[in-house]
Protein backbone atom coordinates (compact mmCIF):
# COMPACT_ATOMS: atom_id res chain seq x y z
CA UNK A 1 0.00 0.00 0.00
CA UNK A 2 1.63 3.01 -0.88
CA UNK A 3 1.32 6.14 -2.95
CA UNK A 4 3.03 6.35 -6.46
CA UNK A 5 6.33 8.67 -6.72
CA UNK A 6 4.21 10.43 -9.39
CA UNK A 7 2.33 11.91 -6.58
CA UNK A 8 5.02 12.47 -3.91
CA UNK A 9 6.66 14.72 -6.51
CA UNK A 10 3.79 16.57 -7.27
CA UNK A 11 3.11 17.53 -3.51
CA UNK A 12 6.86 18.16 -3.55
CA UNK A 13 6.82 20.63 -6.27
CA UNK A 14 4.36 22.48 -5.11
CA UNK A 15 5.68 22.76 -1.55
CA UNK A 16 8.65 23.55 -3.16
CA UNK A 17 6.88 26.83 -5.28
CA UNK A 18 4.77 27.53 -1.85
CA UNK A 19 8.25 28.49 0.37
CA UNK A 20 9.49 30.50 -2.87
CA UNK A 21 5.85 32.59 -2.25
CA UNK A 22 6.28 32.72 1.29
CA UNK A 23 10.29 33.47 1.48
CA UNK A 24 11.34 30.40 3.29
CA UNK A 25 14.61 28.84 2.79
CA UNK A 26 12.88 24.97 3.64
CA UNK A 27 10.07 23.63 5.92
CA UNK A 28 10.49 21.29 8.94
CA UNK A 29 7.73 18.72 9.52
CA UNK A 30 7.49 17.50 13.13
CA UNK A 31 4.08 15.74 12.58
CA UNK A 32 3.21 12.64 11.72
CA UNK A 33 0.39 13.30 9.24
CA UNK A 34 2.88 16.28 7.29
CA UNK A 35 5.81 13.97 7.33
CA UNK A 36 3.45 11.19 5.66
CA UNK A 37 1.41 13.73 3.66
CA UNK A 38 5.20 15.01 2.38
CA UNK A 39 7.29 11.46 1.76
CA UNK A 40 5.14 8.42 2.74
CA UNK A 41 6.45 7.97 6.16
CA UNK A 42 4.21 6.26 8.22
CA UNK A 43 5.49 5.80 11.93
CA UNK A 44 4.21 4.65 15.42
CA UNK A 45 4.30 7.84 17.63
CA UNK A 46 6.82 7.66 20.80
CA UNK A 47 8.99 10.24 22.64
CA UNK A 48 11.46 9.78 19.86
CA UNK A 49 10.70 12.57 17.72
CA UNK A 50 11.06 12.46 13.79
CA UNK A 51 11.92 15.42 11.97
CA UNK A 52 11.47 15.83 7.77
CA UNK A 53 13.59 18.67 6.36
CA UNK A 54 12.60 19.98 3.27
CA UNK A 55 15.16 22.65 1.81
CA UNK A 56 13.85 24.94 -0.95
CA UNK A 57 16.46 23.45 -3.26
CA UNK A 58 17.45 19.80 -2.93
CA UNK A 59 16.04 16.32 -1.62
CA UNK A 60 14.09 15.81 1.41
CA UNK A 61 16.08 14.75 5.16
CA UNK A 62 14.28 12.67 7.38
CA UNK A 63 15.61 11.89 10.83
CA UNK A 64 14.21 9.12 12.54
CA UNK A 65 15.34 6.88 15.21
CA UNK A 66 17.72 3.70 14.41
CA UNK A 67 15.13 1.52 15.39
CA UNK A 68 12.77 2.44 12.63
CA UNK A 69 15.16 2.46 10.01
CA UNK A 70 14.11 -0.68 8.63
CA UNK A 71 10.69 0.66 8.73
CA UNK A 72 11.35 3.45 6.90
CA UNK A 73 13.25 1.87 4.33
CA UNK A 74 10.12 -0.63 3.71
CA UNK A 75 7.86 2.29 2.85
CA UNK A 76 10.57 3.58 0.66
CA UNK A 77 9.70 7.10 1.44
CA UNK A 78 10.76 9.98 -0.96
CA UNK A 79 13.28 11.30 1.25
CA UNK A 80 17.11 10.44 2.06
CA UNK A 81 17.02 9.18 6.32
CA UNK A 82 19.58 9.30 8.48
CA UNK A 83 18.92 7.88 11.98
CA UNK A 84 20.03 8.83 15.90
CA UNK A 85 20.97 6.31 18.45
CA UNK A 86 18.27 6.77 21.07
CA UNK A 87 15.94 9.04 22.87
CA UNK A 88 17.16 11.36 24.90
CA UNK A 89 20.78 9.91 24.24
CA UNK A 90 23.89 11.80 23.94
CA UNK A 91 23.09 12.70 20.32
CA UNK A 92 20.18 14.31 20.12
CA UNK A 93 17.80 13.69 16.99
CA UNK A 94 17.85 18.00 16.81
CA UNK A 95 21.50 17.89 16.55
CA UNK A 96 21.36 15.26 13.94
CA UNK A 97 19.36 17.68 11.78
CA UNK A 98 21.22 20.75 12.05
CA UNK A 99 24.53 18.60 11.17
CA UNK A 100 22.59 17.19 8.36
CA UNK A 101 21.24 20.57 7.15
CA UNK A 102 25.01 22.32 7.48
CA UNK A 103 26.66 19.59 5.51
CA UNK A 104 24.53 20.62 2.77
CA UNK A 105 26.51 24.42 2.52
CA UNK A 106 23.54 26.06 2.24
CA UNK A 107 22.11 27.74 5.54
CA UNK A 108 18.94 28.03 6.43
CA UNK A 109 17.56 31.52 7.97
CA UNK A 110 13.75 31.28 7.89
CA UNK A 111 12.50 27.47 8.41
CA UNK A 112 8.81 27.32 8.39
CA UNK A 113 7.04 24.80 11.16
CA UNK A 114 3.51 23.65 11.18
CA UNK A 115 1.60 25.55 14.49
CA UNK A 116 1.56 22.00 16.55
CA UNK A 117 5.34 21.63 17.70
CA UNK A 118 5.35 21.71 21.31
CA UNK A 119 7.08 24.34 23.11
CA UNK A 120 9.75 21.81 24.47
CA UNK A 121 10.31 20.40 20.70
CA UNK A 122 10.73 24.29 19.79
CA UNK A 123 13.38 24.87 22.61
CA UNK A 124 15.31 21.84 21.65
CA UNK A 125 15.49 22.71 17.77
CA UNK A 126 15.83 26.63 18.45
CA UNK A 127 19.09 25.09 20.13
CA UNK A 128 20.31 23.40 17.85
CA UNK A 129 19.70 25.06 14.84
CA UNK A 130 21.35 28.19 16.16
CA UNK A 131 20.71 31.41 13.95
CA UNK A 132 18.29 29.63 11.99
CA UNK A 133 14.46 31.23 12.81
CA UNK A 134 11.90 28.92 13.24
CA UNK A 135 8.61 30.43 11.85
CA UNK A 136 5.32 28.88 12.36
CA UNK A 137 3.98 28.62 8.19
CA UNK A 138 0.65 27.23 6.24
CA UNK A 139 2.77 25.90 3.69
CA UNK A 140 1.51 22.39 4.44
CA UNK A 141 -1.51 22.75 5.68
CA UNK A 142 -2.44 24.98 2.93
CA UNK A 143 -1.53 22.09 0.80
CA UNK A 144 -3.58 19.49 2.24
CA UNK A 145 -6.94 21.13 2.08
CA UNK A 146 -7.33 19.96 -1.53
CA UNK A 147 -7.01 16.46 -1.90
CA UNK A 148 -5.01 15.03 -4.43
CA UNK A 149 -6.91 12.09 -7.34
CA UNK A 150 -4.24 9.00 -5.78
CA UNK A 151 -5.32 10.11 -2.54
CA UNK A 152 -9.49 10.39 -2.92
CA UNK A 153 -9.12 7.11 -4.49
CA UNK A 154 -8.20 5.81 -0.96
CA UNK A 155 -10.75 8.23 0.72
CA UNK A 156 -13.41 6.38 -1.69
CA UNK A 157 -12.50 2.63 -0.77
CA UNK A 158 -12.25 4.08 3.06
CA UNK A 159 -15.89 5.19 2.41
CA UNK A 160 -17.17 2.06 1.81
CA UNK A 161 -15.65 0.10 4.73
CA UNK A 162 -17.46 2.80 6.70
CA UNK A 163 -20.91 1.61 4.79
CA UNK A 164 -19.86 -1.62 5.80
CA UNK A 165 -19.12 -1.05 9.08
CA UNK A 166 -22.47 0.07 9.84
CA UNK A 167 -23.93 -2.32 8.37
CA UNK A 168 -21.88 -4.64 10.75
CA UNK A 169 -23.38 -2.78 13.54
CA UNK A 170 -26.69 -2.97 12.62
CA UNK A 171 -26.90 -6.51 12.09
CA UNK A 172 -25.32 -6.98 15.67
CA UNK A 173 -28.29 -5.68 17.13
CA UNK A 174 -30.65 -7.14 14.77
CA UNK A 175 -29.20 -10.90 15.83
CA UNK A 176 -29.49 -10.48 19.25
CA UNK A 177 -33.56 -9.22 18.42
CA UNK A 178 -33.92 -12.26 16.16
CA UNK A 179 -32.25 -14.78 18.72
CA UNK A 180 -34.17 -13.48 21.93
CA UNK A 181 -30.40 -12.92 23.62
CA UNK A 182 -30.10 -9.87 25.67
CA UNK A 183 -28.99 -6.84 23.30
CA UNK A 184 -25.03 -5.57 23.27
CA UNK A 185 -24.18 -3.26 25.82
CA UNK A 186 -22.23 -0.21 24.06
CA UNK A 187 -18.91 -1.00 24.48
CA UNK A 188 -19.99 -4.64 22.54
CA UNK A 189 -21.14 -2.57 19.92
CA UNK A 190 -17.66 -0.67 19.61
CA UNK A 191 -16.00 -3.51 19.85
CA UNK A 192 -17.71 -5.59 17.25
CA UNK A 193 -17.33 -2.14 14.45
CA UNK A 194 -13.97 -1.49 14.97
CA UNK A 195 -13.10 -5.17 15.03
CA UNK A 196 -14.58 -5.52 11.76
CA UNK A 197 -12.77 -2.49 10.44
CA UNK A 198 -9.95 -3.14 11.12
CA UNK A 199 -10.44 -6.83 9.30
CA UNK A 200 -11.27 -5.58 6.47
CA UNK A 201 -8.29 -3.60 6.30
CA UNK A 202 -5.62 -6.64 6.70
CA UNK A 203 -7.64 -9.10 4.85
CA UNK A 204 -7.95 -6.63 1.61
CA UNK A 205 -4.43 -4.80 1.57
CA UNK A 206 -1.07 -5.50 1.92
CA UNK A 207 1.48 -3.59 4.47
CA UNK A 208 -1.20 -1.36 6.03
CA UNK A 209 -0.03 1.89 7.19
CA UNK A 210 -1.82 4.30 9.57
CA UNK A 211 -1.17 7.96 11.46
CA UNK A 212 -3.54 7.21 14.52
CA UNK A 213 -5.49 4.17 13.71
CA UNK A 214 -7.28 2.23 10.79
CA UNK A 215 -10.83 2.23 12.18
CA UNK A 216 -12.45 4.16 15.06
CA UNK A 217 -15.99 3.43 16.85
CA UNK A 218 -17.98 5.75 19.39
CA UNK A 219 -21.53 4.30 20.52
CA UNK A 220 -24.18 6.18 22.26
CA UNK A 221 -28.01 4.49 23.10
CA UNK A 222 -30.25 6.15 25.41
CA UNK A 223 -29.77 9.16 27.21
CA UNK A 224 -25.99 8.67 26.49
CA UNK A 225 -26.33 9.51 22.91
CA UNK A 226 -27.30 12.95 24.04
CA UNK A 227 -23.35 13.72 25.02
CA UNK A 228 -21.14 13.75 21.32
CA UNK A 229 -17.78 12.84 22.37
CA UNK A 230 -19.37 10.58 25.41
CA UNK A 231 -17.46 6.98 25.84
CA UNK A 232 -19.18 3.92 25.18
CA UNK A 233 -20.72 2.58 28.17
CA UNK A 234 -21.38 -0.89 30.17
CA UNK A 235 -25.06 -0.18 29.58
CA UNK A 236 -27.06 -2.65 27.29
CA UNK A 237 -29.09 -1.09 24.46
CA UNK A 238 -32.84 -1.53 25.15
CA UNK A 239 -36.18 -1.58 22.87
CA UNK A 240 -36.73 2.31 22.50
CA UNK A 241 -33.19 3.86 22.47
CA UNK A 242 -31.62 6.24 20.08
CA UNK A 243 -28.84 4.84 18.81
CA UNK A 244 -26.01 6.66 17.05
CA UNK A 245 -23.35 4.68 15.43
CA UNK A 246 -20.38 7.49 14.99
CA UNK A 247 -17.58 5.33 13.02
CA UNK A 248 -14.39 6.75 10.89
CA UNK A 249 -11.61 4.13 8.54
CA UNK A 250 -8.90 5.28 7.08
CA UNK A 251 -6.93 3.47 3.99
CA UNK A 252 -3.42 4.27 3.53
CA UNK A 253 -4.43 7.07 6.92
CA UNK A 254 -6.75 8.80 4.13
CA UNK A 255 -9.86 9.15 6.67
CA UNK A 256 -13.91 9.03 6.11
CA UNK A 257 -16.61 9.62 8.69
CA UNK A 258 -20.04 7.86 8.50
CA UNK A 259 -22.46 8.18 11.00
CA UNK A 260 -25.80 7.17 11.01
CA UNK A 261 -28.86 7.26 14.16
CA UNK A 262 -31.01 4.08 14.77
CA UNK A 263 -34.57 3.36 16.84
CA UNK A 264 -35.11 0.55 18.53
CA UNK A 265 -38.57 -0.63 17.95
CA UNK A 266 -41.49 1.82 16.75
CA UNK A 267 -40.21 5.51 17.01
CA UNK A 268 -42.14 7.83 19.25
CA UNK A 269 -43.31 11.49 18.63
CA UNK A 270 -40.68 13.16 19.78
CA UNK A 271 -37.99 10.64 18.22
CA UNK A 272 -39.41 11.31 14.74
CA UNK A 273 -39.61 15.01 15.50
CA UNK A 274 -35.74 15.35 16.43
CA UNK A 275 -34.55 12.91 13.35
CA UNK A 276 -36.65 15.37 11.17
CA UNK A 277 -34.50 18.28 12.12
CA UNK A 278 -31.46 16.65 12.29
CA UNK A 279 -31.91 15.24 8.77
CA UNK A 280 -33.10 18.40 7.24
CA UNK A 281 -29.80 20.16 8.96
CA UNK A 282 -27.66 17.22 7.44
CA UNK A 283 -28.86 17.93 3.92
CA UNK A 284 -28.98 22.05 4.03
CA UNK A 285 -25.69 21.55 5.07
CA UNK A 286 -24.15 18.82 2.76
CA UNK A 287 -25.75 20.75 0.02
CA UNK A 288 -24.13 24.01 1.06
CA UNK A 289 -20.80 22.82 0.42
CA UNK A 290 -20.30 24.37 -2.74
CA UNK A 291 -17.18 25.76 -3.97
CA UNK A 292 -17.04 29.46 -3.49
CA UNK A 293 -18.57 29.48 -0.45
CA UNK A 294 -17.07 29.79 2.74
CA UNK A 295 -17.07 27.50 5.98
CA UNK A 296 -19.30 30.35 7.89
CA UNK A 297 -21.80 30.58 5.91
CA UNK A 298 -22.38 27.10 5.15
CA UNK A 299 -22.20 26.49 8.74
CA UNK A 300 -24.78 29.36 10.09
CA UNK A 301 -27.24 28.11 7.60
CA UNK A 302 -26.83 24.77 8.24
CA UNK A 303 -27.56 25.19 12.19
CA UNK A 304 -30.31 27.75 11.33
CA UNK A 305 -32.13 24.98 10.13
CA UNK A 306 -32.26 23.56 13.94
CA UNK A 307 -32.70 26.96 15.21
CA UNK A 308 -35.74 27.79 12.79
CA UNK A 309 -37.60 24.43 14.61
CA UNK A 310 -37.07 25.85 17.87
CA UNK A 311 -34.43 23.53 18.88
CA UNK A 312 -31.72 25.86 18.82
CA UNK A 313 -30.99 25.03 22.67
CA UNK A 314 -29.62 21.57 22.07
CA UNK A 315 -26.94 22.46 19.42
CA UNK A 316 -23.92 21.21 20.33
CA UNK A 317 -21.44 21.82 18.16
CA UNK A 318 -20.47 23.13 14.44
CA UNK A 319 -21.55 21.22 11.00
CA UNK A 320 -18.19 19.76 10.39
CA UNK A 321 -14.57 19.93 9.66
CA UNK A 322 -11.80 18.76 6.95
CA UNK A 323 -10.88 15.82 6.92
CA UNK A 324 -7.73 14.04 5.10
CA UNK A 325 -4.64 12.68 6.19
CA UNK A 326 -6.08 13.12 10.11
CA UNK A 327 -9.80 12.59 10.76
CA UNK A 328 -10.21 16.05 12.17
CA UNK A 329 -8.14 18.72 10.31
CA UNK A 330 -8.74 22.09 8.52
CA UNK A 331 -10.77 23.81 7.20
CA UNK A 332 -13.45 23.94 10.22
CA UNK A 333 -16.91 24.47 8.85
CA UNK A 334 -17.90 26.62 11.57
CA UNK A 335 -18.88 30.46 11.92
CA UNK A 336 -15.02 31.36 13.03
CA UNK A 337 -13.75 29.75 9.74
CA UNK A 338 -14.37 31.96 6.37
CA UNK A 339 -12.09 29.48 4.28
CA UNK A 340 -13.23 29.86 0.94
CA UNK A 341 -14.39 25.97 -0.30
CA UNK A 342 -12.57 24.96 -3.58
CA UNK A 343 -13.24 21.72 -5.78
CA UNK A 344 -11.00 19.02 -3.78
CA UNK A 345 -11.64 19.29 -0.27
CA UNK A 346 -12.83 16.79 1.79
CA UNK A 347 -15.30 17.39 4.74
CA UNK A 348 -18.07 16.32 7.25
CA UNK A 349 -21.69 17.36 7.43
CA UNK A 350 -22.61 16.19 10.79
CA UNK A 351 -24.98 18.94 12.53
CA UNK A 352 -26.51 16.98 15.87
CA UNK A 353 -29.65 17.54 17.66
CA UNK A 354 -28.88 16.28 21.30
CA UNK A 355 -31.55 16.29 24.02
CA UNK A 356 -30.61 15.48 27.37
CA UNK A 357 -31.88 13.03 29.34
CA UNK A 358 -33.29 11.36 25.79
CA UNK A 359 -31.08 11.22 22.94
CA UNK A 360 -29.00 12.49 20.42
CA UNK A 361 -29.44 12.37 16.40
CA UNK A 362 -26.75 12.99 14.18
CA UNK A 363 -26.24 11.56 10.81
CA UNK A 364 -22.96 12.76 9.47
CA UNK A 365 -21.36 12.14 6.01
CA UNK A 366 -17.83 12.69 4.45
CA UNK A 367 -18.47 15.09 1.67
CA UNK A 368 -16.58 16.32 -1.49
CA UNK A 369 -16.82 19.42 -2.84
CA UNK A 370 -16.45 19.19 -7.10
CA UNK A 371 -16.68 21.75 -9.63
CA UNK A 372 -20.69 20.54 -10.20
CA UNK A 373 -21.17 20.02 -6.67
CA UNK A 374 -21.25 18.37 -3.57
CA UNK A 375 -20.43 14.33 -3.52
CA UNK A 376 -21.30 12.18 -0.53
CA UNK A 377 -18.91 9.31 -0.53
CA UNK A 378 -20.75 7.65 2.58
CA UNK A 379 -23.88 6.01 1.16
CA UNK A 380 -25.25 3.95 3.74
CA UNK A 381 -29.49 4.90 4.24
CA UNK A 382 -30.38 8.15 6.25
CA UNK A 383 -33.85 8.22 6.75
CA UNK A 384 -35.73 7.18 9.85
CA UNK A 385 -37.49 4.59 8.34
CA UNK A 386 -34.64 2.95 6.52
CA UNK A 387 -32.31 2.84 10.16
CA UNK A 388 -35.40 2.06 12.43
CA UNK A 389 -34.39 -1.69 13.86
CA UNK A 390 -37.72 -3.66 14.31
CA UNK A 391 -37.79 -6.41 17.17
């Protein structure tokens, strides 16, 4: 599993145009999803730091520890390494780099960094790197909000594990109905989704690679599903709950959301009232995402929807956000964010209706935005009566 040089080089080249435009000598990745968004590098996360160099002029640097150097060399990423002993050692991995960056005779005065190095990370390089300035850049993330074709092709196949995945869930529930057994508590639910994710993804490629994980599961029933970034509980689902089924997979770590809300049994009043809403938010929203548009507006009008029903009280958070190489990363469609939407990005339209003490309904999908439109790569069923699971 890996992306073709062809692409590597064209995310090179236009980093490469992108420091000439901002007047930086080279850009220093220090996290995981630039240095595998840059050159392919796809690494488990520890207190040994990596570090990709990439000078205006020249080939890519990456420093990573000794012990991954095999690793590295597997994904033959589209970068020269060199490696450092150990962490903390007596050889820093920061004065690796600024050996590695003066052997090259060409110094570096303005080094652009993405805005999420920590402030120890900054001391250490500032340290080593001397006179060089250190200057927080968009360069990358800039690049990343338009997704490349090699990489939407993974977004796509990621999309349909996500279908599946559901599907998965659903079916869990439904055998327990059908077999008289008591139903799955939450955390069985999680379990079984992410279990079956993350199947899918050994049994149908070869050498998968990751940034944070392959597949990702939050469950709410009940009264839980009311709280959006609540932890799946011990608590069985039950004849009458709200059920939302919040999953994310990522192929070659390129991400998708789906989420989808179930009823157990025959739907009351106020169940079909709030799925109303929340649907009609969901596809405002999804069709909002137009190119030219920006992440505000989309986003006010979107949540109006709720607000114009009177429900305005149990918002709980924006429509959505970017999505790519990390499940959540920019642009934020939210009022705060007037990024202008351009044919390529990648996003979620996930406006929630949460009630507490009774439920929450959110039916979220990862969107593109194309020259004739928005795309919904998540196709799994929406409607009430489609995702209502009869006893």
């Amino acid at each position: 599993m890996r992306l073709s040089s062809d692409y590597y080089a064209d995310v090179q080249s236009s980093l490469r145009d992108a420091l000439d435009q901002d007047g930086l000598d080279g850009f220093l990745a220090t996290s995981p999803s630039d240095v595998a968004y840059l050159a392919g590098f796809f690494y488990a996360v520890t207190e040994r730091p990596v570090y990709l160099w990439f000078p205006r002029d020249g080939r890519p640097l990456c420093v990573v520890p000794k012990l991954d150097e095999e690793y590295a060399a597997l994904q033959r990423i589209e970068a020269d390494v060199v490696t450092y002993a150990e962490f903390p050692g007596v050889d820093p991995a920061e004065a690796v780099l600024a050996r590695e960056i003066g052997r090259t005779g060409r110094p570096a005065a303005r080094i652009g960094i993405s805005g999420g190095l920590s402030l120890a990370g900054h001391r250490a390089l500032t340290e080593a790197l001397g006179t060089a300035g250190l200057r927080t850049s968009p360069v990358v993330s800039d690049l990343r909000l338009t997704k490349h074709p090699e990489e939407l092709a993974w977004h796509r196949q990621a999309a349909g594990i996500c279908d599946e995945m559901l599907a998965a869930g659903r079916a869990l529930i439904e055998d327990a109905l059908r077999a008289g057994r008591p139903l799955p508590s939450e955390g069985d639910l999680a379990r079984h989704v992410i279990g079956y994710g993350s199947d899918a993804m050994y049994q149908r490629y070869d050498h998968v690679i990751y940034t944070t994980k392959l597949a990702g599961g939050l469950v709410y029933a009940g009264p839980n599903s009311a709280n959006p970034h609540g932890l799946p509980s011990r608590r069985r689902l039950e004849i009458g709950d709200t059920v939302i089924l919040s999953l994310g997979a990522a192929v070659g770590s390129r991400f998708v959301e789906s989420e989808r809300t179930f009823v157990i049994g025959e739907p009351s009043a106020d169940q079909r009232r709030y799925f109303a809403v929340a649907a009609e938010a969901q596809e405002v929203g999804t069709e909002g995402l137009r190119a030219g548009r920006t992440c505000a507006e989309v986003n006010r009008e979107c949540l109006d929807v709720i607000r114009g029903h009177g429900l305005g009280e149990h918002i709980r958070h924006r429509q959505g956000h970017g999505i790519g190489v990390q499940q959540h990363e920019p642009p934020w469609v939210e009022d705060g964010d007037d990024t202008v939407l351009r044919a390529g990005m990648l996003l979620s339209s996930e406006p929630g209706v949460y009630v507490p003490g009774h439920g929450g309904y959110r039916i979220s999908d990862t969107v593109l935005v194309t020259d004739a439109g928005p795309e919904r790569l998540t196709s799994y069923p929406r409607g009430l009566e489609e995702n209502v699971i009869a006893p």
